[in-house]
Protein backbone atom coordinates (compact mmCIF):
# COMPACT_ATOMS: atom_id res chain seq x y z
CA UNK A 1 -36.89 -18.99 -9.68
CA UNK A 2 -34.45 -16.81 -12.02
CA UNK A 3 -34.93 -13.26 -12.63
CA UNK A 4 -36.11 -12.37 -15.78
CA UNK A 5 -36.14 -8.61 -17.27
CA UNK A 6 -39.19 -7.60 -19.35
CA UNK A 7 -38.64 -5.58 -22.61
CA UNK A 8 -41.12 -3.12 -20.97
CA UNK A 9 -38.35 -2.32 -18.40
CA UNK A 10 -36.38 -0.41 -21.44
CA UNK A 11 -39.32 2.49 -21.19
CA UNK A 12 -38.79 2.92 -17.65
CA UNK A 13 -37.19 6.63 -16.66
CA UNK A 14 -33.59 7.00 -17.55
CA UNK A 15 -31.07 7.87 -14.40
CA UNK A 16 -28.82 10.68 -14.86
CA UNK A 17 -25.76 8.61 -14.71
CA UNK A 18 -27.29 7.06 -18.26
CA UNK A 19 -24.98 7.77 -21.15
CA UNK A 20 -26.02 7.23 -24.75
CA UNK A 21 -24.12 4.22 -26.33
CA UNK A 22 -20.44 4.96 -27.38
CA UNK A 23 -20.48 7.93 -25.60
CA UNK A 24 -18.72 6.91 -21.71
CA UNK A 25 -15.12 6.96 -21.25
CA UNK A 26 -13.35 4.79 -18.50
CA UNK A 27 -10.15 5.93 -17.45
CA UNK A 28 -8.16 4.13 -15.50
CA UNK A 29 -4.47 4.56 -13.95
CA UNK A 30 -5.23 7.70 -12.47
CA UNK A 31 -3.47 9.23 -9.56
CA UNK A 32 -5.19 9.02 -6.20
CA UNK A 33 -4.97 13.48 -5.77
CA UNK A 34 -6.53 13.69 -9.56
CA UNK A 35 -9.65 16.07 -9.83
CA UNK A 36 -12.25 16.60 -12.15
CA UNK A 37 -10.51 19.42 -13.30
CA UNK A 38 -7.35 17.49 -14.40
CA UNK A 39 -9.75 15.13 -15.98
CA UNK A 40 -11.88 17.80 -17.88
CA UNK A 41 -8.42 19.60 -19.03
CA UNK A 42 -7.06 16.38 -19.71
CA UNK A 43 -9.75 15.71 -22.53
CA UNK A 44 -10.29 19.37 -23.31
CA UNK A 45 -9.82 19.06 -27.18
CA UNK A 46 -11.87 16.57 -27.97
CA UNK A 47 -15.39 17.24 -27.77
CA UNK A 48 -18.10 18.47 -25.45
CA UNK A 49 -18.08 16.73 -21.94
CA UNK A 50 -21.44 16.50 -20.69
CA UNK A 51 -20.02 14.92 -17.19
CA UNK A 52 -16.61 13.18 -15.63
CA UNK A 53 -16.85 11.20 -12.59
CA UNK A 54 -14.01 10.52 -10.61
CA UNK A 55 -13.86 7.68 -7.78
CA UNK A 56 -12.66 8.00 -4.31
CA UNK A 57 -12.68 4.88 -2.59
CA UNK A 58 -11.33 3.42 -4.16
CA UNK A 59 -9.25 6.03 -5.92
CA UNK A 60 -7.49 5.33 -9.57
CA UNK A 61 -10.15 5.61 -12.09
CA UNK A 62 -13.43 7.18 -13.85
CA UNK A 63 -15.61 8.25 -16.24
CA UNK A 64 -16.12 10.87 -18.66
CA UNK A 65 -19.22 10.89 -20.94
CA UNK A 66 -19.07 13.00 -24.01
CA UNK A 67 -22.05 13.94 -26.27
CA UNK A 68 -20.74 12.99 -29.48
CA UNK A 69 -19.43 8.66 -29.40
CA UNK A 70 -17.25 9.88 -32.37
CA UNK A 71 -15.41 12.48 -29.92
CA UNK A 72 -15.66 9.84 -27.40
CA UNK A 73 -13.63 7.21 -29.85
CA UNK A 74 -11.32 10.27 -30.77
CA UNK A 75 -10.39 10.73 -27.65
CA UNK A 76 -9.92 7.02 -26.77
CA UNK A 77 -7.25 6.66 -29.92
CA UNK A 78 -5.33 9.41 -28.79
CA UNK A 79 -5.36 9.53 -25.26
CA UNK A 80 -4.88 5.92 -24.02
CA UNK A 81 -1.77 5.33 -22.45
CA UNK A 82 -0.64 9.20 -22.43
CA UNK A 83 0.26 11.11 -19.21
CA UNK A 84 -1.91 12.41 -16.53
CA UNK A 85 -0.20 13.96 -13.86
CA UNK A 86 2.67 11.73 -13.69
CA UNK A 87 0.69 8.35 -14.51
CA UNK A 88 0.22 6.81 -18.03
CA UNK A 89 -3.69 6.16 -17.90
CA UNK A 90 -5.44 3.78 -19.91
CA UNK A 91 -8.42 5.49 -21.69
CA UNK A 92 -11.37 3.21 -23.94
CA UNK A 93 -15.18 3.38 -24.13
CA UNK A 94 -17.04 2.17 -21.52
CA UNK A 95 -19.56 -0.04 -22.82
CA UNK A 96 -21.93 -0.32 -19.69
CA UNK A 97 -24.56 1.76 -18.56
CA UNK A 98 -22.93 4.09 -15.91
CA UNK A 99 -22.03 3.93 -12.33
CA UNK A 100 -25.49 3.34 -11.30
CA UNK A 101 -26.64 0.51 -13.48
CA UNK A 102 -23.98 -1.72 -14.08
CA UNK A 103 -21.11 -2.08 -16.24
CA UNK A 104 -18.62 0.31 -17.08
CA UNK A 105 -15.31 -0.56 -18.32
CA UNK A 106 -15.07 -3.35 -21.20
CA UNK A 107 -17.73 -4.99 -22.26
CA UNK A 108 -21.24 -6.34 -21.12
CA UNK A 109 -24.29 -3.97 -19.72
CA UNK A 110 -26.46 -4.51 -22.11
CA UNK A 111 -30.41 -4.93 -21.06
CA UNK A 112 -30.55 -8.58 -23.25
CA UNK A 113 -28.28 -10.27 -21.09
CA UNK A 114 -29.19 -12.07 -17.67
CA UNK A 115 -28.18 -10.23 -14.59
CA UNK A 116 -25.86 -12.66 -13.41
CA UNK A 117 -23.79 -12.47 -16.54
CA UNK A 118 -23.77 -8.45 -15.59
CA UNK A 119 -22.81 -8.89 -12.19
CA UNK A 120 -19.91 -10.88 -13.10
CA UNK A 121 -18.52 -8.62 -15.57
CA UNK A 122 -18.85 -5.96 -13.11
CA UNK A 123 -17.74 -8.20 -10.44
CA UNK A 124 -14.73 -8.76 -13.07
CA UNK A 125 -14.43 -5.13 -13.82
CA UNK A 126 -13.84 -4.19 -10.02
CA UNK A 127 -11.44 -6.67 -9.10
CA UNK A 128 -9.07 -5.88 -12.46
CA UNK A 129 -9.46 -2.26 -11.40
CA UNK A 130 -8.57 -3.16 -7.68
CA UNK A 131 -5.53 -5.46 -8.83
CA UNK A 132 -4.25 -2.30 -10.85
CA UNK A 133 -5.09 -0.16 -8.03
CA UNK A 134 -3.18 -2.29 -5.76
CA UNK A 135 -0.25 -2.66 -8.46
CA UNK A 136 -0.47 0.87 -8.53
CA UNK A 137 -0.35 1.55 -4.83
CA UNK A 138 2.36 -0.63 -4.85
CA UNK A 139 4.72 0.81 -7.63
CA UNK A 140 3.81 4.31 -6.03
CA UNK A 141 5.13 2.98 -2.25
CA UNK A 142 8.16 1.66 -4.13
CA UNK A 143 9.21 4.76 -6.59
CA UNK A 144 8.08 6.75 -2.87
CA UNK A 145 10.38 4.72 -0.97
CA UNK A 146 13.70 4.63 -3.76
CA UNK A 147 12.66 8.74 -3.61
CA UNK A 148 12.96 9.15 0.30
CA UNK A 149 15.97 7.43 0.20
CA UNK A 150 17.80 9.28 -2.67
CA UNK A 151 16.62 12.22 -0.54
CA UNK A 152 17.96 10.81 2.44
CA UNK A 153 21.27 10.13 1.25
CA UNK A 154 21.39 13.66 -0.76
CA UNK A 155 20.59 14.95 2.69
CA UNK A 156 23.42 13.01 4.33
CA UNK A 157 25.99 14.16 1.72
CA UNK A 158 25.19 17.83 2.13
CA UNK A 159 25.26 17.35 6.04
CA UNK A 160 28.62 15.93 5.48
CA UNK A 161 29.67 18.43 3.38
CA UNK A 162 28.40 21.05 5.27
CA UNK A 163 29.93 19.36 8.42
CA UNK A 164 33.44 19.32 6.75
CA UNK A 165 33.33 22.85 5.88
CA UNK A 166 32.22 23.84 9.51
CA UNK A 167 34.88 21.68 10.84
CA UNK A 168 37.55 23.44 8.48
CA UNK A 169 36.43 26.87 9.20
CA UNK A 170 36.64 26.30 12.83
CA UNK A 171 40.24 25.10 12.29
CA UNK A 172 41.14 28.34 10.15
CA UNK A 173 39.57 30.10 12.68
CA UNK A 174 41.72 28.46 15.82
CA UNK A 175 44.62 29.02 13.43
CA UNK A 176 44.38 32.61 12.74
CA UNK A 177 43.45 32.67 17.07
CA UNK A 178 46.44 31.30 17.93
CA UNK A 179 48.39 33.13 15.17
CA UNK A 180 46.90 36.32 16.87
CA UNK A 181 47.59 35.38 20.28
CA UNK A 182 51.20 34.54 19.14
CA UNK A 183 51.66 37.88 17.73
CA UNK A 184 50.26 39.77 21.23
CA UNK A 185 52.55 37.58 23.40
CA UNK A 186 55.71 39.00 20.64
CA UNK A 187 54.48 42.08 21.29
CA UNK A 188 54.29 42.14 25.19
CA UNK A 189 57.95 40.39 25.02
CA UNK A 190 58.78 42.99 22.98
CA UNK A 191 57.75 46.16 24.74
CA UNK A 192 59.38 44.59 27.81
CA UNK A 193 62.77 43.88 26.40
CA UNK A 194 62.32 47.64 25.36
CA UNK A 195 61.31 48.83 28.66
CA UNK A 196 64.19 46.64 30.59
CA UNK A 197 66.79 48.35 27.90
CA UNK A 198 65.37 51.78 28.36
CA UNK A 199 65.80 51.29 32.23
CA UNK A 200 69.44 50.09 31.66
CA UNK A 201 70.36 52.90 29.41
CA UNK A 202 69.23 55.34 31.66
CA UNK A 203 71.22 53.19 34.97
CA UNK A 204 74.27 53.71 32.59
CA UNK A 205 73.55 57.09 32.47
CA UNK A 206 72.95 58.21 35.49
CA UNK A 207 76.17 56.16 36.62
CA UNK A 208 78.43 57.99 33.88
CA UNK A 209 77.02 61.18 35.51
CA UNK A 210 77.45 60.46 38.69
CA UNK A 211 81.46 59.31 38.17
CA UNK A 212 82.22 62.43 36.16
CA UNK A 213 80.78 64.75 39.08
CA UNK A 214 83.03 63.10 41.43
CA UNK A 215 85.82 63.30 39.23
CA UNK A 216 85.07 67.19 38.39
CA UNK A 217 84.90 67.22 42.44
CA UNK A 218 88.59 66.16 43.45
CA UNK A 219 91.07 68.42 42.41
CA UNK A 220 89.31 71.17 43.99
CA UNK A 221 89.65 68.94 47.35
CA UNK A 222 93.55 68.92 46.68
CA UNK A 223 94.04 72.57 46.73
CA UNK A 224 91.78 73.17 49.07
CA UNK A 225 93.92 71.39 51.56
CA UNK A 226 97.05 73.02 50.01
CA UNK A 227 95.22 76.24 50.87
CA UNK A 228 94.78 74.62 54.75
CA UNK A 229 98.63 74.11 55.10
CA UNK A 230 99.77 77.20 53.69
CA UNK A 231 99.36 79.04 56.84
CA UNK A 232 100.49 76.68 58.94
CA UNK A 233 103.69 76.82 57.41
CA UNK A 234 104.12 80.29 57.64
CA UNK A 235 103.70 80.45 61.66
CA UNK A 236 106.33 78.06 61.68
């Protein structure tokens, strides 16, 4: 037959996840790498937190549960649709009765109604949080994917750039190379068509020298056979 919950059931132990009516925060939209920390500084100025409770698997949302429901509803005014670490969260009460008992964002939770009508709200609750998860996931991959590839292409450009200059600075460098080598080989040339003129100037000279000895040499050969004859004449 159906379940049905007994009044008396209200008197039984509270869990610790319990929250006092008004009091629970869902927030929702939240990056998959967001800690308790970000949440606790996130809602820093509005209250006393008495706990936050961030999911894992799977990632994107949580709770925080203040002590005061008018700090709770303060910070629900102010904070939904801000940003957390890049995302713009959604931020309302919660108006179950915690992670362990049912509920949590929207309505629904409370002990008067039947437990299927809980389940499906929570059954509701957790597929609108895994379509925004999934939405999320999505638009993340996407803005991820547009990112990479403005990177890639930014990398591209500077490899071409930095290609180009390379290929520039190799040519300047060939240039000034061959402009080097060109100068050596002028030089060489140069020191030989100064050594080859050196070695003719000093043919020439020794030539001149040689042609004015034997000139200087000559007339001394005339009278010397002038001298040779002399004598002969006179025994004659």
């Amino acid at each position: 037959g159906a379940i049905v919950y007994s009044p008396l059931r209200s008197h039984a132990p509270m869990s610790r996840d319990y929250a006092p009516p008004g009091c629970k925060v869902y927030i929702g939209g939240l990056d998959r790498n967001t800690t308790k920390a970000d949440v606790e500084h996130f809602f820093r100025d509005f209250g006393k937190i008495s706990s936050i409770w961030v999911a894992r698997n799977p990632p994107g949302f949580g709770f925080v549960t203040f002590e005061d429901p008018y700090d709770a509803k303060d910070a629900c005014k102010e904070l939904d649709r801000a940003d957390l670490n890049g995302n713009r969260v959604t931020v309302e009460v919660s108006h179950g009765r915690g992670r362990g008992g049912g509920g949590g964002r929207g309505g629904g939770g409370g002990f008067g109604r039947g437990y299927g009508s809980r389940s499906r709200s929570r059954s509701r609750d957790r597929r609108d949080r895994r379509r925004r998860d999934r939405s999320y996931d999505r638009d993340r991959r996407r803005s991820d994917d547009r990112g990479r590839r403005r990177d890639d292409d930014d990398y591209d450009r500077r490899r071409r750039r930095r290609d180009d200059d390379e290929e520039d600075r190799d040519r300047d460098r060939r240039r000034r190379r061959d402009d080097d080598e060109d100068e050596k080989s002028r030089d060489v040339d140069d020191r030989k068509d100064d050594d080859r003129d050196d070695r003719d100037r000093e043919e020439d000279k020794r030539d001149r020298e040689y042609r004015d000895d034997r000139d200087d040499d000559k007339p001394d050969d005339r009278e010397d056979r002038d001298d040779r004859e002399e004598p002969r004449d006179d025994r004659e």
